[in-house]
C-alpha atoms as a PDB file:
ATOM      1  CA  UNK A   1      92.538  34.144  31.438  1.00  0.00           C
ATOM      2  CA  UNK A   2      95.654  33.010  30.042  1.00  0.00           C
ATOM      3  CA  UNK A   3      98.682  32.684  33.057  1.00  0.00           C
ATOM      4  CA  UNK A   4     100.608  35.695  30.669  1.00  0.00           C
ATOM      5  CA  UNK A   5      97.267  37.837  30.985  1.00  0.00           C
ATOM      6  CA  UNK A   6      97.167  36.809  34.988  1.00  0.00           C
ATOM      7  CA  UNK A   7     100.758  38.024  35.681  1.00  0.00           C
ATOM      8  CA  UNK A   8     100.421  41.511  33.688  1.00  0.00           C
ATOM      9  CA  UNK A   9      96.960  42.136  36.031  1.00  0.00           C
ATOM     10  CA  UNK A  10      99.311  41.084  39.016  1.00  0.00           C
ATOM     11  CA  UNK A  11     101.552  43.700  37.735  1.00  0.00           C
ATOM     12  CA  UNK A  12      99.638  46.542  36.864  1.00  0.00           C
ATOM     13  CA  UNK A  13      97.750  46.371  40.482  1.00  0.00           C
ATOM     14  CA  UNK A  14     100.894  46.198  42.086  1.00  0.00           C
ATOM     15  CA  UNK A  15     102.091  50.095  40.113  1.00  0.00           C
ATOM     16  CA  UNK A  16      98.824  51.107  40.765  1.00  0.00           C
ATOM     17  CA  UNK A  17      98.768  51.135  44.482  1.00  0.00           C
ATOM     18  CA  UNK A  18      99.846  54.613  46.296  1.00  0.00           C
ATOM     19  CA  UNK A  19     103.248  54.652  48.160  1.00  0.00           C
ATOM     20  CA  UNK A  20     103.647  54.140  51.889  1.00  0.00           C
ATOM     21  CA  UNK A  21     106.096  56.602  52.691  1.00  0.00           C
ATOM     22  CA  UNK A  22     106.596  54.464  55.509  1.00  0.00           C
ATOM     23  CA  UNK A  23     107.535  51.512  53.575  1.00  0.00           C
ATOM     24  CA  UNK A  24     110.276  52.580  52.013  1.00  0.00           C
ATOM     25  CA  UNK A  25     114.074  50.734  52.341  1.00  0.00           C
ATOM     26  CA  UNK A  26     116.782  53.243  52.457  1.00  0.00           C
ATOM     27  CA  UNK A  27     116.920  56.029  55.481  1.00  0.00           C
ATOM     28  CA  UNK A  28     117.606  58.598  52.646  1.00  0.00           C
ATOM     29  CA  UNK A  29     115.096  56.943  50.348  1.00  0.00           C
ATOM     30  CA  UNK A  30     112.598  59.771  51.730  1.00  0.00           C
ATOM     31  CA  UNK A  31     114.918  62.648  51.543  1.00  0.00           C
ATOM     32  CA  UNK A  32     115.299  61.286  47.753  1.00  0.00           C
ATOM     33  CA  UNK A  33     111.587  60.880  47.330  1.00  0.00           C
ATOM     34  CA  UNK A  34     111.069  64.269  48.510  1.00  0.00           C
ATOM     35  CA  UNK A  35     113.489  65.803  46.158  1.00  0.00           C
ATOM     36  CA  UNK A  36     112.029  64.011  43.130  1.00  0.00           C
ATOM     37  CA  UNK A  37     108.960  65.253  43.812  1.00  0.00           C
ATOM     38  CA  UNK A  38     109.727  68.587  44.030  1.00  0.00           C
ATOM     39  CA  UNK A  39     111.998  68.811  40.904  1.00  0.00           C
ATOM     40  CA  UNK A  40     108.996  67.147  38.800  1.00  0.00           C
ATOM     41  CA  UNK A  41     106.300  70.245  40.233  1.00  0.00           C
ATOM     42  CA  UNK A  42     109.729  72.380  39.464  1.00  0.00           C
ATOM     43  CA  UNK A  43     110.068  71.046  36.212  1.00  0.00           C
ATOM     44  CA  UNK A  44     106.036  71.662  34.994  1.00  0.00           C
ATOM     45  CA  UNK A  45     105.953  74.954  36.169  1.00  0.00           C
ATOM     46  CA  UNK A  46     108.496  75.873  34.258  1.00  0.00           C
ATOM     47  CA  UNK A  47     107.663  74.163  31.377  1.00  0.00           C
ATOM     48  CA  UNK A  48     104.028  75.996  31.696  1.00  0.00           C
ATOM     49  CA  UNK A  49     106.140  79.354  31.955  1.00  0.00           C
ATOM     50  CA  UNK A  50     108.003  79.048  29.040  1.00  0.00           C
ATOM     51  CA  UNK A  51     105.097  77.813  26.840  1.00  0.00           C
ATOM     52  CA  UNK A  52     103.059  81.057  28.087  1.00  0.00           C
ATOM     53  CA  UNK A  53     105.270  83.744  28.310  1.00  0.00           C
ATOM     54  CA  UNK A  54     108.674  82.845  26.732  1.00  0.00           C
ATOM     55  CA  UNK A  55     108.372  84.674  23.213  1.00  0.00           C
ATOM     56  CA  UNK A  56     111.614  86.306  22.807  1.00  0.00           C
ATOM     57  CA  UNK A  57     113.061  82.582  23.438  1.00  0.00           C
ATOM     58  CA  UNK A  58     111.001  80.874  20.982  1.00  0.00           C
ATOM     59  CA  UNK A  59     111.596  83.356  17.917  1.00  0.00           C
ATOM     60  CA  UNK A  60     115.079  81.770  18.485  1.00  0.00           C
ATOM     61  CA  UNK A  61     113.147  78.608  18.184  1.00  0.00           C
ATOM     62  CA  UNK A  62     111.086  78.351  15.378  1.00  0.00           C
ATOM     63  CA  UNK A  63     110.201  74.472  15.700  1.00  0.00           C
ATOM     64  CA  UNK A  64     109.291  74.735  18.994  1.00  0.00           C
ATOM     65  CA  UNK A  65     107.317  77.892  18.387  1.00  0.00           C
ATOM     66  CA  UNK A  66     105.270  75.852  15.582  1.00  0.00           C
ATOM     67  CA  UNK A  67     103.828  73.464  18.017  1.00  0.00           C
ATOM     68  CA  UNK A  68     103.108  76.356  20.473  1.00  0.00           C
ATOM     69  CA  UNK A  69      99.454  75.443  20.965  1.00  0.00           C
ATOM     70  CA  UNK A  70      99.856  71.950  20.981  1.00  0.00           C
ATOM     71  CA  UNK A  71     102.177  72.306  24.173  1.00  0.00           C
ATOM     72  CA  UNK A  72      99.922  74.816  25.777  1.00  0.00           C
ATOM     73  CA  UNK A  73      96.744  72.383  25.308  1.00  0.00           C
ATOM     74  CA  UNK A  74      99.022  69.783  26.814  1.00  0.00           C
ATOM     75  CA  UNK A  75     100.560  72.006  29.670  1.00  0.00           C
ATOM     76  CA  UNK A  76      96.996  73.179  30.579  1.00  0.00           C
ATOM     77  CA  UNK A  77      95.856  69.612  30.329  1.00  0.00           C
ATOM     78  CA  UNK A  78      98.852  68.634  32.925  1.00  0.00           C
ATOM     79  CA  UNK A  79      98.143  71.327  35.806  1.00  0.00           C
ATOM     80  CA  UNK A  80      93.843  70.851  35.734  1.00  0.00           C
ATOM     81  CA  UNK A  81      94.062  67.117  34.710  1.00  0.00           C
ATOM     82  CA  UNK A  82      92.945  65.137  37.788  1.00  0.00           C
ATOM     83  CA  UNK A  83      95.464  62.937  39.357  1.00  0.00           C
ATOM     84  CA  UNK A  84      94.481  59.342  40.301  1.00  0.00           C
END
């Protein structure tokens, strides 16, 4: 294993580990980690809202309304995917 190939397996164990809550710097750094969290769950649900039940705003938007099944496939994909 080349040292290049050594350091990018280094790396990508280090993102793959789960955050300690605990571990974090800042006092507000869970208050912000919080928030984040919620605004991403926030932000799918209403991205799986609009792709099922927003018609009168996508005749308004016919390229979006093209790819309609595509982003339902992916939004369904999103909420039952597993998480690792």
């Amino acid at each position: 294993m080349t040292e290049r190939n050594a350091s990018d397996a280094v790396r990508s164990r280090k993102l793959s580990r789960s955050i300690d809550e605990d571990a974090l710097r800042h006092p507000l750094e869970t208050r912000i980690f919080v928030l984040s969290v919620i605004l991403n769950v926030a932000l799918l649900i209403l991205a799986v809202v609009l792709a099922t039940n927003a018609s009168d705003w996508l005749e308004t938007h016919p390229t979006i309304a093209k790819h309609l099944d595509q982003i339902r496939a992916l939004a369904s994909g999103l909420v039952l995917g597993p998480f690792p």
